[in-house]
C-alpha atoms as a PDB file:
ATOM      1  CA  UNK A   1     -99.044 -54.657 147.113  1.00  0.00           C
ATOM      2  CA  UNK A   2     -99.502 -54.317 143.408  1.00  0.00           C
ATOM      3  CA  UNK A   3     -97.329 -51.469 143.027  1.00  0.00           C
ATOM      4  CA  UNK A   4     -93.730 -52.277 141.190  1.00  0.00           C
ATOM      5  CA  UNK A   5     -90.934 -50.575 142.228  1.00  0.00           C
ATOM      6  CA  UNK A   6     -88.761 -50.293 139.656  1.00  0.00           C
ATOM      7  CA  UNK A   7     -84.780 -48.852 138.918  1.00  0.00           C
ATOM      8  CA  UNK A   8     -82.736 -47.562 136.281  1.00  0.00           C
ATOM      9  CA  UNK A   9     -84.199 -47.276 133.044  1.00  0.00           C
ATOM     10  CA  UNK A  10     -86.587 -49.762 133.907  1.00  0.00           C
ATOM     11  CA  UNK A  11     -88.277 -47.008 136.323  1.00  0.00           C
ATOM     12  CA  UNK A  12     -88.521 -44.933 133.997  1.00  0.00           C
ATOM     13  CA  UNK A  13     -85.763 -43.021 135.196  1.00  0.00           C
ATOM     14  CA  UNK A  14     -83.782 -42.483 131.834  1.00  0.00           C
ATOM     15  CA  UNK A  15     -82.516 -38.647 131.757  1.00  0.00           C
ATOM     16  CA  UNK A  16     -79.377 -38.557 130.132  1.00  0.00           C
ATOM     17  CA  UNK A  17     -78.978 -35.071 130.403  1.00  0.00           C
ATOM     18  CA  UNK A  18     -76.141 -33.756 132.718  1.00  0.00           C
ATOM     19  CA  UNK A  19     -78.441 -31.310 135.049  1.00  0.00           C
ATOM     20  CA  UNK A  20     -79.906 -32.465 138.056  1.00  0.00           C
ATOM     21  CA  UNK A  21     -83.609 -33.309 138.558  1.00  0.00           C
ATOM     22  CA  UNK A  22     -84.965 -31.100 141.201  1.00  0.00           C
ATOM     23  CA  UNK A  23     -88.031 -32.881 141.024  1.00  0.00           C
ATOM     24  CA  UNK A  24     -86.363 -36.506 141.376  1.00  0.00           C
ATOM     25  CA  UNK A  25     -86.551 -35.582 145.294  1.00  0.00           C
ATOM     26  CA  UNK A  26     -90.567 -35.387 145.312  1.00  0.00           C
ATOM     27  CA  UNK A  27     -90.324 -38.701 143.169  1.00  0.00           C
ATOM     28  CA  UNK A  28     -88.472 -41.153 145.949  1.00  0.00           C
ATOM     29  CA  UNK A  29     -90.812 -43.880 147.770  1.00  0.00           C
ATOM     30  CA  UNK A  30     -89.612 -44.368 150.695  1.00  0.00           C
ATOM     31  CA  UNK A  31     -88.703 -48.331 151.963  1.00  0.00           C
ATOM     32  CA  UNK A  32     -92.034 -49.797 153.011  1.00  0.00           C
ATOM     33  CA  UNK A  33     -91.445 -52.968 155.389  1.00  0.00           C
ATOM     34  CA  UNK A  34     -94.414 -55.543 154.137  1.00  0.00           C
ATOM     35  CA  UNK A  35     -96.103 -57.844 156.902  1.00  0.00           C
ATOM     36  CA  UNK A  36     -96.596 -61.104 154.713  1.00  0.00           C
ATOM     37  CA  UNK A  37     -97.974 -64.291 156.967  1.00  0.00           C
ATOM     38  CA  UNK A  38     -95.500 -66.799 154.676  1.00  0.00           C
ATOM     39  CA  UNK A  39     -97.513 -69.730 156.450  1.00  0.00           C
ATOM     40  CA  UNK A  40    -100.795 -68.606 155.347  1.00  0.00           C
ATOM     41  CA  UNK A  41    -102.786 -71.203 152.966  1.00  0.00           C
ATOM     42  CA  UNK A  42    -103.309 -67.688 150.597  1.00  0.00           C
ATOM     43  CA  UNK A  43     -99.664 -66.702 150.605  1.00  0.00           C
ATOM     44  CA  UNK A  44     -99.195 -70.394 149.783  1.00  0.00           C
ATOM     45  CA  UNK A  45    -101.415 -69.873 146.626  1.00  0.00           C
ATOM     46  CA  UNK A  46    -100.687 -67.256 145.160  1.00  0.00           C
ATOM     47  CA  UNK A  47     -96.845 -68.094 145.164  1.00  0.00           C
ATOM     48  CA  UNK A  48     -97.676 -71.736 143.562  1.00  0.00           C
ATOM     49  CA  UNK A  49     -99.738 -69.170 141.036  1.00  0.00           C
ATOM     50  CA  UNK A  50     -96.897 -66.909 140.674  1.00  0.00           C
ATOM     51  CA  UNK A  51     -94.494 -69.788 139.956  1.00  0.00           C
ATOM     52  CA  UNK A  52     -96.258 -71.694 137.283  1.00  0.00           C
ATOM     53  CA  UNK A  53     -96.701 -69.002 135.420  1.00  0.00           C
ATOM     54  CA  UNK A  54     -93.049 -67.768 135.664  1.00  0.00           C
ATOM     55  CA  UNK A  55     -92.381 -71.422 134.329  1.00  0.00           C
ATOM     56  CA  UNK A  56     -94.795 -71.469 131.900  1.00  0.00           C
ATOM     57  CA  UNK A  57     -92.920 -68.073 130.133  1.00  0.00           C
ATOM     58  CA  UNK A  58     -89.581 -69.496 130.333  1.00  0.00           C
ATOM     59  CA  UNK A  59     -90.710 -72.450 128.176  1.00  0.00           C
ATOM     60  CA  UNK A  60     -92.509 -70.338 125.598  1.00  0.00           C
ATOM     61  CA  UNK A  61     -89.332 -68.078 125.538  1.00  0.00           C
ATOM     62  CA  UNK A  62     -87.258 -70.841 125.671  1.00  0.00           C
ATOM     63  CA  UNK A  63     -89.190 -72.072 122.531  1.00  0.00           C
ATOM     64  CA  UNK A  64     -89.599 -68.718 120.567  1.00  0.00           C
ATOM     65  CA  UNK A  65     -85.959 -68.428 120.860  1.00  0.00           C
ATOM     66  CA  UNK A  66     -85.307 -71.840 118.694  1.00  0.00           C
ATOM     67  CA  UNK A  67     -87.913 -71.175 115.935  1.00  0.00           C
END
């Protein structure tokens, strides 16, 4: 579950060039369907964890933007 999955140029998938990737096939993850208990008191947790952090970056961006 720690894995990102990223797109784009985000992904790392950047080529500009106009050739085709013959490796981009052996790159692909395929869709994984996650089994998350959303009423556990751990799911609970982490997501309050997850959350207050997310908050506490959009103040100090919200801040280093002004200055």
């Amino acid at each position: 579950m720690s894995e990102r999955q990223g797109s784009g140029a985000t992904g790392g998938n950047s080529k500009t060039s106009g050739r085709p990737d013959a490796s981009k096939k052996s790159q692909e993850v395929p869709a994984e369907d996650f089994d998350i208990d959303m009423d556990a008191p751990e799911t609970e947790k982490a997501a309050v964890a997850i959350q207050s952090q997310f908050r506490k970056f959009q103040t100090k961006k919200k801040t280093d933007s002004k200055s």
